[in-house]
N, C-alpha and C. Protein backbone atom coordinates (compact mmCIF):
# COMPACT_ATOMS: atom_id res chain seq x y z
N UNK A 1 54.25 5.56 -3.14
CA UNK A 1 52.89 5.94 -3.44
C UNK A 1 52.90 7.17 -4.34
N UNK A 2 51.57 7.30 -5.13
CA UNK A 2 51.60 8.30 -5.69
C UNK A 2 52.04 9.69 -5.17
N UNK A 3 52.87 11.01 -5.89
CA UNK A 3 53.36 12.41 -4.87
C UNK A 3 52.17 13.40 -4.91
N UNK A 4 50.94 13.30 -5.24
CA UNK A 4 50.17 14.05 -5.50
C UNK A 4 49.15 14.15 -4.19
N UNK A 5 48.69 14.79 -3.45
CA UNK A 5 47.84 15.18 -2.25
C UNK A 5 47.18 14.82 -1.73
N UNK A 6 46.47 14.32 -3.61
CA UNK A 6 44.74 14.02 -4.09
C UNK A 6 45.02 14.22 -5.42
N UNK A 7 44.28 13.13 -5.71
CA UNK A 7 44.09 12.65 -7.24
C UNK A 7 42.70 11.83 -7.58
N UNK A 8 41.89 11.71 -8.30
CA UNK A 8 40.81 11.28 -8.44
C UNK A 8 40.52 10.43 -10.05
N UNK A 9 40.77 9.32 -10.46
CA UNK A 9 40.69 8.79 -11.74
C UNK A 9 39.21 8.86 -11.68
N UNK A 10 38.69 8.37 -12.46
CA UNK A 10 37.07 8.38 -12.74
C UNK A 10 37.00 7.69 -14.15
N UNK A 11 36.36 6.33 -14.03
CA UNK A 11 36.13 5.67 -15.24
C UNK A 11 35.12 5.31 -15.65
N UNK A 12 34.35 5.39 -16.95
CA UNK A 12 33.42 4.37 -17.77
C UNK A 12 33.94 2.96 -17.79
N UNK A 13 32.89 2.64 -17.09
CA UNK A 13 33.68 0.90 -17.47
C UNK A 13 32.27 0.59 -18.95
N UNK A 14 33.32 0.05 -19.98
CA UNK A 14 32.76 -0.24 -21.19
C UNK A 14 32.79 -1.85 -21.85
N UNK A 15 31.75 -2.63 -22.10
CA UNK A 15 31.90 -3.67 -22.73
C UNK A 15 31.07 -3.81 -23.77
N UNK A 16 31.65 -4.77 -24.61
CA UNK A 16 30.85 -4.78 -26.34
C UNK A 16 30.55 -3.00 -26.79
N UNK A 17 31.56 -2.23 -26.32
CA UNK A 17 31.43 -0.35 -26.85
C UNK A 17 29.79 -0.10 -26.23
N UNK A 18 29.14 -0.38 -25.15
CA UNK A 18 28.70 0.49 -24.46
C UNK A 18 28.36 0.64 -23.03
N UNK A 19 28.45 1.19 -22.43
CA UNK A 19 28.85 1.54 -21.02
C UNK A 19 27.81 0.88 -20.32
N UNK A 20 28.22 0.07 -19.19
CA UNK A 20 27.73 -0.63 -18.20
C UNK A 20 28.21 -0.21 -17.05
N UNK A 21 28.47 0.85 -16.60
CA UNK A 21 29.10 1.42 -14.88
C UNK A 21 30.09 2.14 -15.08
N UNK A 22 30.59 2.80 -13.69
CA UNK A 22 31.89 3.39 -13.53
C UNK A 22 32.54 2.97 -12.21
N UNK A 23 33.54 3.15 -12.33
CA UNK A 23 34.75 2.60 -11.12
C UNK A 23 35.61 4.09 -11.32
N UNK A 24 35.29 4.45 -9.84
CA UNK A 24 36.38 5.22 -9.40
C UNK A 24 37.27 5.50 -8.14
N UNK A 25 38.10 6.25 -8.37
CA UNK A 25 39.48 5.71 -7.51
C UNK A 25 39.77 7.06 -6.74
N UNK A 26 39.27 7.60 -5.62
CA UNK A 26 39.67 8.69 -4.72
C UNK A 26 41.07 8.85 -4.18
N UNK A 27 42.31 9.31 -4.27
CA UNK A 27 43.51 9.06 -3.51
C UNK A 27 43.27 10.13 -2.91
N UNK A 28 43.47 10.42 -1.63
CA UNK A 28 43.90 11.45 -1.06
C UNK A 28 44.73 11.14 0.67
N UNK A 29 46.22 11.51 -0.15
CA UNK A 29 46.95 11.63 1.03
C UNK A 29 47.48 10.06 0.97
N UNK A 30 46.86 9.47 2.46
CA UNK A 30 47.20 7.99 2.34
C UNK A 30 45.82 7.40 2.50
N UNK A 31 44.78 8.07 2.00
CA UNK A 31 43.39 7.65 2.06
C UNK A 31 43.40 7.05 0.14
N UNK A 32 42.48 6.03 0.33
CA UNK A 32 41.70 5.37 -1.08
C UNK A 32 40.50 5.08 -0.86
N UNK A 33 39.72 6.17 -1.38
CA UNK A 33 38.60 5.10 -1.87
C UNK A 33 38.24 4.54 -3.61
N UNK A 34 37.61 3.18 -3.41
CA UNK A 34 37.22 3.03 -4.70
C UNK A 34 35.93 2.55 -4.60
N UNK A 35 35.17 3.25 -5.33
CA UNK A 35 34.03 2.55 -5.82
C UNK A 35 33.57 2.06 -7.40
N UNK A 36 32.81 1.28 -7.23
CA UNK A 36 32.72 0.39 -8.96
C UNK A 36 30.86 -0.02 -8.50
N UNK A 37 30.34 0.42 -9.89
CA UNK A 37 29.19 -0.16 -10.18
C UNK A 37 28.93 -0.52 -11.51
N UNK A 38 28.51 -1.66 -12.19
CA UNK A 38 28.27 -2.04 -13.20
C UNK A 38 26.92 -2.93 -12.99
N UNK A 39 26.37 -2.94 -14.03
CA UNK A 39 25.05 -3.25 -14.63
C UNK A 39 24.88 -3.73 -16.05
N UNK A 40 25.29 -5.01 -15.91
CA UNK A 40 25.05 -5.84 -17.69
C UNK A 40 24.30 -6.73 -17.89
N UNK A 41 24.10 -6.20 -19.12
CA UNK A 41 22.61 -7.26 -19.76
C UNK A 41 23.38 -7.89 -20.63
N UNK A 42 23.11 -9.28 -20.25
CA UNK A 42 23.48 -10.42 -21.39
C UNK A 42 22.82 -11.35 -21.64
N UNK A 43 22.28 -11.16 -22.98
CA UNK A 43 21.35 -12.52 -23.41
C UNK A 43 20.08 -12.31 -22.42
N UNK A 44 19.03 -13.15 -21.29
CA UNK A 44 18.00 -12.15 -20.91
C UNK A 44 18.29 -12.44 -19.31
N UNK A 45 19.66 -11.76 -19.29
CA UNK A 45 20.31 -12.30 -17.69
C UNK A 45 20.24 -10.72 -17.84
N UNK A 46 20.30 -9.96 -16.13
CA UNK A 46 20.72 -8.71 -15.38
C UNK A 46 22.07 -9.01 -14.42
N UNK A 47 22.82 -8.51 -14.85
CA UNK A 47 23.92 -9.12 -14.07
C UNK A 47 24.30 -7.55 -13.05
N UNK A 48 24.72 -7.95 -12.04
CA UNK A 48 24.97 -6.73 -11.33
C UNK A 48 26.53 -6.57 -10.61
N UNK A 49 27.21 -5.60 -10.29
CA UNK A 49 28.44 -5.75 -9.79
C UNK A 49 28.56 -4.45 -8.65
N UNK A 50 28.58 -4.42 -7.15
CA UNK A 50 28.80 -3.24 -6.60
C UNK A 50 30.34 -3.40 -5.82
N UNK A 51 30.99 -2.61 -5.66
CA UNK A 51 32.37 -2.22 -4.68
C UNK A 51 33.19 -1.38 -4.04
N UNK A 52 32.77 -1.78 -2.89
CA UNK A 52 33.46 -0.50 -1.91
C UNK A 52 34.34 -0.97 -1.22
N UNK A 53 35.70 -0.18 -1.16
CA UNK A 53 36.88 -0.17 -0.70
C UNK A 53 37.60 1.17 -0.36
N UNK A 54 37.94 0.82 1.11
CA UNK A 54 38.45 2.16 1.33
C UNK A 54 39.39 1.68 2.37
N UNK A 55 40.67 2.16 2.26
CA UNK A 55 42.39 1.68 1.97
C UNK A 55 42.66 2.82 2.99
N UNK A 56 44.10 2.42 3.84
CA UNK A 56 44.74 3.59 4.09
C UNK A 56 46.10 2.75 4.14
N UNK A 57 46.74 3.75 3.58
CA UNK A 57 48.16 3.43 3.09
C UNK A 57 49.77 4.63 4.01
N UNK A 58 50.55 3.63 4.36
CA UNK A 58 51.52 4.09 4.59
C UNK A 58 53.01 3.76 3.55
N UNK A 59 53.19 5.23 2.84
CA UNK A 59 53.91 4.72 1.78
C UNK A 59 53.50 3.69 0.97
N UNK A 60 54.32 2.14 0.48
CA UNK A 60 53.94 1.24 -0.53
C UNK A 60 52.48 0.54 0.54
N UNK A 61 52.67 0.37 1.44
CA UNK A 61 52.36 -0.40 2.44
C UNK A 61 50.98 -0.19 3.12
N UNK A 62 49.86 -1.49 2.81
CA UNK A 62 48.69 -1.12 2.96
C UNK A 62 48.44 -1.02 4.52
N UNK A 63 48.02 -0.12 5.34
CA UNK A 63 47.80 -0.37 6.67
C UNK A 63 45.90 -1.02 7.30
N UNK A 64 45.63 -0.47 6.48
CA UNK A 64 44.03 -1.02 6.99
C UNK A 64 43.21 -1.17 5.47
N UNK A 65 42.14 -1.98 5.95
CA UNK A 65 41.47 -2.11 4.62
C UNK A 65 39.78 -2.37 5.30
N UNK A 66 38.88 -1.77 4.63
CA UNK A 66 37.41 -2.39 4.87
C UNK A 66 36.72 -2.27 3.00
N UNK A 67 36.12 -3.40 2.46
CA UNK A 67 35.31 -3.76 1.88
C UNK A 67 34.34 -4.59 1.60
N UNK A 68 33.28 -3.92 1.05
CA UNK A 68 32.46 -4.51 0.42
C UNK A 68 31.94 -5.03 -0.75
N UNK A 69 31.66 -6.40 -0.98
CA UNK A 69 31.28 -6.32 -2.79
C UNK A 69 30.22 -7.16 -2.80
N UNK A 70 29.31 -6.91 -3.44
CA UNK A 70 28.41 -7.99 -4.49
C UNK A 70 28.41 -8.02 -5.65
N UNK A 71 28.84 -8.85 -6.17
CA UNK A 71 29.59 -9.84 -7.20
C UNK A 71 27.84 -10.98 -8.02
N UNK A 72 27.05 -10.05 -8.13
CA UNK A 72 25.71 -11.12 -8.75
C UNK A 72 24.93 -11.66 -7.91
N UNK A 73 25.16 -11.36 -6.25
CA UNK A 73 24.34 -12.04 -5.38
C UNK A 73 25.48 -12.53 -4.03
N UNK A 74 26.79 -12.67 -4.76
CA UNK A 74 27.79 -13.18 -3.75
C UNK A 74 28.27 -11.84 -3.51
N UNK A 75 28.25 -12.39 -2.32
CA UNK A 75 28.63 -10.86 -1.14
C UNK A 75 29.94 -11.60 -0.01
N UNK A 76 30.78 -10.42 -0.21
CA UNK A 76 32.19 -10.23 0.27
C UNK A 76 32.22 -9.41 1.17
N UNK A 77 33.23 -9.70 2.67
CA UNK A 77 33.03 -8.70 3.55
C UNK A 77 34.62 -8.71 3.81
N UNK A 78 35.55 -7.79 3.57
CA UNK A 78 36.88 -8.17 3.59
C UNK A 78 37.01 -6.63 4.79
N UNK A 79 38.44 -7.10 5.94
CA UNK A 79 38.62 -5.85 7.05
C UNK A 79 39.99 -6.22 7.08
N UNK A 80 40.58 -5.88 7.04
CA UNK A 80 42.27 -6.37 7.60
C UNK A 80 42.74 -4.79 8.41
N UNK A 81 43.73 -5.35 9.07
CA UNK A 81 44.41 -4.18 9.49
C UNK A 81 46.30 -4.13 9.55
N UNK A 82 47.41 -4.24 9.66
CA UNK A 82 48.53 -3.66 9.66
C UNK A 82 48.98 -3.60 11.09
N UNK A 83 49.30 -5.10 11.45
CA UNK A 83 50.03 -5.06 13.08
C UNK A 83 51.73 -5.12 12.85
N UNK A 84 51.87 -5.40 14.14
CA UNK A 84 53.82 -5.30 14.41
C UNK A 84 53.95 -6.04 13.13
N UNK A 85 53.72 -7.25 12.96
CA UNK A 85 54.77 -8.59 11.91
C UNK A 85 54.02 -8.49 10.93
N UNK A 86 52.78 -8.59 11.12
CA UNK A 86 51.88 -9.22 10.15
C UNK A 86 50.62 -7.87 9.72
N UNK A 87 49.99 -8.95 8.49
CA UNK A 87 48.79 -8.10 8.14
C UNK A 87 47.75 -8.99 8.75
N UNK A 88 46.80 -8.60 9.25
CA UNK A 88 45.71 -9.61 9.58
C UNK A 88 44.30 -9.28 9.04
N UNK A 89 43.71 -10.57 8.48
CA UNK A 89 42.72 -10.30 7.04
C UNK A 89 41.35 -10.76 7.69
N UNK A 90 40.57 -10.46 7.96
CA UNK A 90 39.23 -10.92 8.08
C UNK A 90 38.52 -10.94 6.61
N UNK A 91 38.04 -12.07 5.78
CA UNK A 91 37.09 -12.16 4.57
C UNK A 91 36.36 -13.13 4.89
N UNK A 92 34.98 -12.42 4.52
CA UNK A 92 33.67 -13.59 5.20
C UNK A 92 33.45 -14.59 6.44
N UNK A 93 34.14 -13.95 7.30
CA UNK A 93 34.69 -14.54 8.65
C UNK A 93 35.38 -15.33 8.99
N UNK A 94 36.51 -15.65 7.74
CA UNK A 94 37.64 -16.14 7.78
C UNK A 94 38.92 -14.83 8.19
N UNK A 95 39.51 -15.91 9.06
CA UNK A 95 41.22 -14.50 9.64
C UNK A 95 42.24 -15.51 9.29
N UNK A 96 42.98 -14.66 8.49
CA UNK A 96 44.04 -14.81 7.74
C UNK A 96 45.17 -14.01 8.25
N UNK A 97 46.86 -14.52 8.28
CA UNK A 97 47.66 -13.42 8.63
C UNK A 97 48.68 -13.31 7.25
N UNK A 98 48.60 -12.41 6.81
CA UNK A 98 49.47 -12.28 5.60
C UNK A 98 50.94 -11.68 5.87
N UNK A 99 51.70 -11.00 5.36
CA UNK A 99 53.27 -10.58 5.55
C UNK A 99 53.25 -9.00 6.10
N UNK A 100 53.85 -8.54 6.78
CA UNK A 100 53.36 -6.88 7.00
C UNK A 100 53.12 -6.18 6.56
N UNK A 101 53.74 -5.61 5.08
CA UNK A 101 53.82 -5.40 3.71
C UNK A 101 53.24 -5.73 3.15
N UNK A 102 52.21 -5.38 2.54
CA UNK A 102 51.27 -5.71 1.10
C UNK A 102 50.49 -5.03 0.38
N UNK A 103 50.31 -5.56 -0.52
CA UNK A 103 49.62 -4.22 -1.06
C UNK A 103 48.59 -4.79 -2.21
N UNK A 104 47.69 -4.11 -2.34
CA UNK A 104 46.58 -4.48 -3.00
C UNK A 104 46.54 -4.22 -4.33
N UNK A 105 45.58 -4.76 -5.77
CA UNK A 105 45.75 -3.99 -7.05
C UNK A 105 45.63 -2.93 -6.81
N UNK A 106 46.18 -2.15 -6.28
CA UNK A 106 46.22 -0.37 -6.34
C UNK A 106 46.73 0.39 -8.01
N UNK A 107 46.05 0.14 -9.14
CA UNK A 107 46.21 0.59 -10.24
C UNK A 107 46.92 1.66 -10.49
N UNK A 108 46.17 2.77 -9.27
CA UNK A 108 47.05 4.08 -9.39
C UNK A 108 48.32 4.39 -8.57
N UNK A 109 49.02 2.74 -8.14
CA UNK A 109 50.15 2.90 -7.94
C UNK A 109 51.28 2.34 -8.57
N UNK A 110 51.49 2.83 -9.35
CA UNK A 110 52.51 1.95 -10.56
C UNK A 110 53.98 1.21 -9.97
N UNK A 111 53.98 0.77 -8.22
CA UNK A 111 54.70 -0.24 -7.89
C UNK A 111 53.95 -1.48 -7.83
N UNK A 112 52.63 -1.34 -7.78
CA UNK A 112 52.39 -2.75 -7.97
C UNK A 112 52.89 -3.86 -9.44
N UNK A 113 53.36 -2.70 -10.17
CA UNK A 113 53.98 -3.52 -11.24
C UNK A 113 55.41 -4.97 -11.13
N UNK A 114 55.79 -4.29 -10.13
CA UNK A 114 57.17 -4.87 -9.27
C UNK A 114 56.57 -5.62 -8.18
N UNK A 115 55.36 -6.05 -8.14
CA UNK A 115 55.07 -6.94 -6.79
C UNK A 115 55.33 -8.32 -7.41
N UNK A 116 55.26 -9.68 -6.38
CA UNK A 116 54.71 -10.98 -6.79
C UNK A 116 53.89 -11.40 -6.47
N UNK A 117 53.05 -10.42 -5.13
CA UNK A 117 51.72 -10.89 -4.42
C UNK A 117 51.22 -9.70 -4.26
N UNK A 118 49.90 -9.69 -4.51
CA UNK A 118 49.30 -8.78 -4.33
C UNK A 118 47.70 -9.32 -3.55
N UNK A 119 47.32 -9.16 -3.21
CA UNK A 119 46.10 -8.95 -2.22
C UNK A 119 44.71 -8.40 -2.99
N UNK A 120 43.75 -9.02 -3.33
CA UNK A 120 42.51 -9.15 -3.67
C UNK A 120 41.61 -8.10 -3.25
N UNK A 121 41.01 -6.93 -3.71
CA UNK A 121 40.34 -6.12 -2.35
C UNK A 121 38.97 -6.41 -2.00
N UNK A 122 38.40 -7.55 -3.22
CA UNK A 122 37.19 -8.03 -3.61
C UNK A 122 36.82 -9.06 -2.34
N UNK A 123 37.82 -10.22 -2.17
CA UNK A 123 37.89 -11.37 -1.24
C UNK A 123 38.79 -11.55 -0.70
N UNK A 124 39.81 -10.59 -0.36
CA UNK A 124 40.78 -11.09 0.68
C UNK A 124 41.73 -11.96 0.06
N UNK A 125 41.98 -12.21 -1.33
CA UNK A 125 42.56 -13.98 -1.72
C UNK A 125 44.34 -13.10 -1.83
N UNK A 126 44.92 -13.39 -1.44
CA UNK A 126 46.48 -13.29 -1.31
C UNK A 126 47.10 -14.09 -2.93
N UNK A 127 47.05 -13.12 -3.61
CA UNK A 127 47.40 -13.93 -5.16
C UNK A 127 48.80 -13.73 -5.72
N UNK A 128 49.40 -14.65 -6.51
CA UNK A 128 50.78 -14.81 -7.08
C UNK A 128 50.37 -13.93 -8.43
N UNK A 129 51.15 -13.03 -8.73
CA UNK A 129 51.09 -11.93 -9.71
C UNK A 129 52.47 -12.48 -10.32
N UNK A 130 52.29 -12.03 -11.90
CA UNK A 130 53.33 -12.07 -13.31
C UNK A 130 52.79 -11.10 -13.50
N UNK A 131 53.58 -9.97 -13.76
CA UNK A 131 53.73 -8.95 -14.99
C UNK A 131 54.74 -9.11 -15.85
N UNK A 132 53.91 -8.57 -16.95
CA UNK A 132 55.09 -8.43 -18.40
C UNK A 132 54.63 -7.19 -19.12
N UNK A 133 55.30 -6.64 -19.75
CA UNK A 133 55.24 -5.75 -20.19
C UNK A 133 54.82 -5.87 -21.51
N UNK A 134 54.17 -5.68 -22.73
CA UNK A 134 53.60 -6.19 -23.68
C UNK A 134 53.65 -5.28 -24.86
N UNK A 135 53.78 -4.06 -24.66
CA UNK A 135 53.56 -2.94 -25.53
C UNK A 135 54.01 -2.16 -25.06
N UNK A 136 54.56 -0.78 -26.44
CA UNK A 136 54.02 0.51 -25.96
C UNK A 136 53.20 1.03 -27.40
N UNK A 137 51.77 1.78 -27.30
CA UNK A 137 51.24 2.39 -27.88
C UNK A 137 50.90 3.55 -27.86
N UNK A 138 50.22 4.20 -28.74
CA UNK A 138 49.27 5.33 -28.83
C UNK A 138 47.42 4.74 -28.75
N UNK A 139 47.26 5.42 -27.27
CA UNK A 139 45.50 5.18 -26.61
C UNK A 139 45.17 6.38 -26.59
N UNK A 140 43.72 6.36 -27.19
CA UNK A 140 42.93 8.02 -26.85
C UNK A 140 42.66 7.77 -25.31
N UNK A 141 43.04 9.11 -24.98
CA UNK A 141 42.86 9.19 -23.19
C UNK A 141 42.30 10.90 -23.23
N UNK A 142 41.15 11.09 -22.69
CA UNK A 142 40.17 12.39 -23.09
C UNK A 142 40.28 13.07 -24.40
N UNK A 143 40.58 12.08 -25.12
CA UNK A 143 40.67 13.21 -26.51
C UNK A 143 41.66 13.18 -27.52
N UNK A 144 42.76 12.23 -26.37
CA UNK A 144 43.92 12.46 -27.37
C UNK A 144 44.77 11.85 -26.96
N UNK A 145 45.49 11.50 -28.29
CA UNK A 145 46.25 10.37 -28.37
C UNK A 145 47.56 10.29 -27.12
N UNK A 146 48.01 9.29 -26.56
CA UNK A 146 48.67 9.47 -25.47
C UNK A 146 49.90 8.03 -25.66
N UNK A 147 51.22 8.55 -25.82
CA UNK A 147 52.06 6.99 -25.60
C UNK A 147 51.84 6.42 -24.27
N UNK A 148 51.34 5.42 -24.40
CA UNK A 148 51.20 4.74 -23.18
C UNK A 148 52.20 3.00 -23.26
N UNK A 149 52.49 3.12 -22.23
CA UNK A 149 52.96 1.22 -22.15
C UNK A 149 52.05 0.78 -21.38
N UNK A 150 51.71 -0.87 -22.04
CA UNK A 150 51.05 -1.89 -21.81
C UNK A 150 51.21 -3.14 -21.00
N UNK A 151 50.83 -3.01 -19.83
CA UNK A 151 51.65 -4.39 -19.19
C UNK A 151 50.25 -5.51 -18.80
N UNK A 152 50.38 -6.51 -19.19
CA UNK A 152 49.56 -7.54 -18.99
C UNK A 152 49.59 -8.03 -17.41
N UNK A 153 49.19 -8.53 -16.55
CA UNK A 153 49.12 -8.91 -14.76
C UNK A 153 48.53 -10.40 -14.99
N UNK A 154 48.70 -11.43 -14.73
CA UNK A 154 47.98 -12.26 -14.34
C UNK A 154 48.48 -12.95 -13.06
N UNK A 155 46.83 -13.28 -12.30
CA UNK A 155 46.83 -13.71 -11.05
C UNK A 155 46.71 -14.85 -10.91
N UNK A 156 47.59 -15.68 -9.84
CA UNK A 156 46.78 -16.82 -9.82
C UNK A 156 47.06 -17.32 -8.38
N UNK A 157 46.17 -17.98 -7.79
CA UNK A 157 46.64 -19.03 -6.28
C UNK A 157 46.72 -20.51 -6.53
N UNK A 158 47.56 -21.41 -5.91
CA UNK A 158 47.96 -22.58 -6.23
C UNK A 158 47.88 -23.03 -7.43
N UNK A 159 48.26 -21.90 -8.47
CA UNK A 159 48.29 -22.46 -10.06
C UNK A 159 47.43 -22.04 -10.71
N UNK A 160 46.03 -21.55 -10.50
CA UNK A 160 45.00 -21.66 -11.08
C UNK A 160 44.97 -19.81 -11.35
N UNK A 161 44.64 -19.89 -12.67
CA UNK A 161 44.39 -17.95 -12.63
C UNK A 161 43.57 -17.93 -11.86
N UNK A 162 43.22 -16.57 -11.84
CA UNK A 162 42.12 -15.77 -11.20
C UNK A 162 41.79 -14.96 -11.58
N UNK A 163 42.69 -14.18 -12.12
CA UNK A 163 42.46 -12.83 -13.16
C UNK A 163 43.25 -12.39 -13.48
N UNK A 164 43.27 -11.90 -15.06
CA UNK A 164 44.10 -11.47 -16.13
C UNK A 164 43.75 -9.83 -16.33
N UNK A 165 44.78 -9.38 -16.22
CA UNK A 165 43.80 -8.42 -16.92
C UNK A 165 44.94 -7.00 -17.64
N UNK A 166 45.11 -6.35 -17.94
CA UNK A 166 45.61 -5.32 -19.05
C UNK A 166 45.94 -3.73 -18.49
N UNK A 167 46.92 -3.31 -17.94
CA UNK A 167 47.09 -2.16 -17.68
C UNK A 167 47.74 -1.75 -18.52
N UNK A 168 47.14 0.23 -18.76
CA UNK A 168 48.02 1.28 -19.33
C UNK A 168 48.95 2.34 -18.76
N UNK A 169 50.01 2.39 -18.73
CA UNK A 169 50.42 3.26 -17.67
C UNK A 169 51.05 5.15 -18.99
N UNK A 170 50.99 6.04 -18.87
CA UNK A 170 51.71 6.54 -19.90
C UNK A 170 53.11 7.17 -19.46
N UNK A 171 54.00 7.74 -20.21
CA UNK A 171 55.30 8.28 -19.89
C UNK A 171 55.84 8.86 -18.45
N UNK A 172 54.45 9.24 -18.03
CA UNK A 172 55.07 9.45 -16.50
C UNK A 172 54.26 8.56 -15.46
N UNK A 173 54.24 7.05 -15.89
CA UNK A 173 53.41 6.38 -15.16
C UNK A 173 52.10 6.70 -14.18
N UNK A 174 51.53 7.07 -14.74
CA UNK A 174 50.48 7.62 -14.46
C UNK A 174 49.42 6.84 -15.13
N UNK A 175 48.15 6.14 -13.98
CA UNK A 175 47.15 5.33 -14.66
C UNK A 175 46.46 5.61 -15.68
N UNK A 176 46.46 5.18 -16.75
CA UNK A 176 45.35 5.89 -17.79
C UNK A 176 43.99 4.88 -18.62
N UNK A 177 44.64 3.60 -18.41
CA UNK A 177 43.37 2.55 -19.17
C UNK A 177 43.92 1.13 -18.18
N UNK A 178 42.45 -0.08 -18.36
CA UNK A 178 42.25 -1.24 -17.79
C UNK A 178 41.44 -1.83 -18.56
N UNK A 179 42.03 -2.97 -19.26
CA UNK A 179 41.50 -4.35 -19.82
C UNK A 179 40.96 -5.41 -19.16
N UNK A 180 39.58 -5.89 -18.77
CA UNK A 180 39.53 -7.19 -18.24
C UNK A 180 38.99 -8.52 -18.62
N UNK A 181 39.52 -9.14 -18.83
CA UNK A 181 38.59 -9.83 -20.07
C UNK A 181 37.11 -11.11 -19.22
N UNK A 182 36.27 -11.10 -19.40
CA UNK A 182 34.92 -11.89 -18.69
C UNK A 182 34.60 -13.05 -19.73
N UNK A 183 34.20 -13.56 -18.94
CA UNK A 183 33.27 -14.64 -20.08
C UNK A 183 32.19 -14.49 -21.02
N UNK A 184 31.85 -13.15 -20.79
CA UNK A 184 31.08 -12.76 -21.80
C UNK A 184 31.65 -11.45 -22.60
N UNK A 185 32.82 -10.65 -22.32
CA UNK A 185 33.33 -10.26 -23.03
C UNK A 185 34.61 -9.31 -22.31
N UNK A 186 34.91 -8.53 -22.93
CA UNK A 186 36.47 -7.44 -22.68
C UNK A 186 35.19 -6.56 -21.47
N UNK A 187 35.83 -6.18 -20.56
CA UNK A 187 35.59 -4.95 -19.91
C UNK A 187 36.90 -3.97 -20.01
N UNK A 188 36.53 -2.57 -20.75
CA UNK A 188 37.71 -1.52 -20.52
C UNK A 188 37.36 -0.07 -19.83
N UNK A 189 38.45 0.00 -18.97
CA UNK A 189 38.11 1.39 -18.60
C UNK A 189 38.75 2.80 -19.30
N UNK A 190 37.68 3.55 -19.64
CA UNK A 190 37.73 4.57 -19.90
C UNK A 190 37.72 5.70 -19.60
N UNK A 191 39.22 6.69 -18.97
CA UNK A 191 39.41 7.53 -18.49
C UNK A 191 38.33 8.28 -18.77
N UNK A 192 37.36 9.44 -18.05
CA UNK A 192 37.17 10.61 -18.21
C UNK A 192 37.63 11.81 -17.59
């Protein structure tokens, strides 16, 4: 896990270059919270996105989880907790037992790069992860230019994606940008 106490990312989430919400990421200790709100207008639709997640982590290893999301009207109720063998998942009143060990897109932990499953915090969905590494560039990150490497993630269960999406990590792996691409366009996050 990250060595830092407390750390706090804080993002603009941006699509078509102008801001529709922010998603941010509380670490402290072996506490996470994240929250995300977005609000997009497309064509003469209101689309809405809310998410709350709040994690407690031992080392790589997620021990409890409670969230919430509405996703446009679909609403997610995900609880798991961290027993002897297993993880055990409550989503939408389905119980699931996953492996003891797991761990969620935790962005601001740059071992999820090295996972093959990672855990959904949206719905509970236990997904088959590929990373590749794709780049390294120069990204403005508050101001200024920053080498960062680029690793692409895609998810999928029984074959089928689920989500693709674009991380930046820079020289001391440390989170700094997120690509996601929608059907109506790129969502990126933008450090502030």
């Amino acid at each position: 896990m990250t060595s830092a106490l407390a750390e706090e990312w804080n993002f603009d989430a941006i699509m078509k270059d102008k801001v529709i919400g922010k998603h941010t990421f509380s670490v402290n200790n072996e506490k996470i919270i994240s929250k995300a709100d977005f609000h997009i207008e497309f064509l003469f639709m209101d689309i809405y996105y809310q998410h709350k997640s709040e994690e407690l982590w031992s080392g790589n290893c997620l021990n409890s989880i409670s969230s919430q999301t509405n996703d446009d009207g679909d609403k997610f109720v995900v609880n798991g907790i961290r027993e002897s063998n297993n993880f055990s998942i409550i989503a939408n009143n389905v119980k699931t037992a996953l492996p003891g060990c797991i761990m969620t897109f935790a962005y601001w932990n740059p071992k999820i790069l090295e996972q093959d499953k990672l855990m959904n915090s949206q719905n509970g969905e236990y997904l088959d992860v590929k990373t590749t590494l794709l780049k390294q560039e120069k990204i403005a990150i508050k101001g200024k230019n920053v080498s960062a490497n680029c690793y692409e993630m895609i998810a999928s269960k029984n074959g089928v994606e689920k989500l693709k999406i674009q991380l930046w990590y820079d020289q001391n792996m440390q989170w700094v940008a997120l690509k996601s691409p929608t059907p109506i366009g790129d969502i990126f996050y933008k450090l502030l």
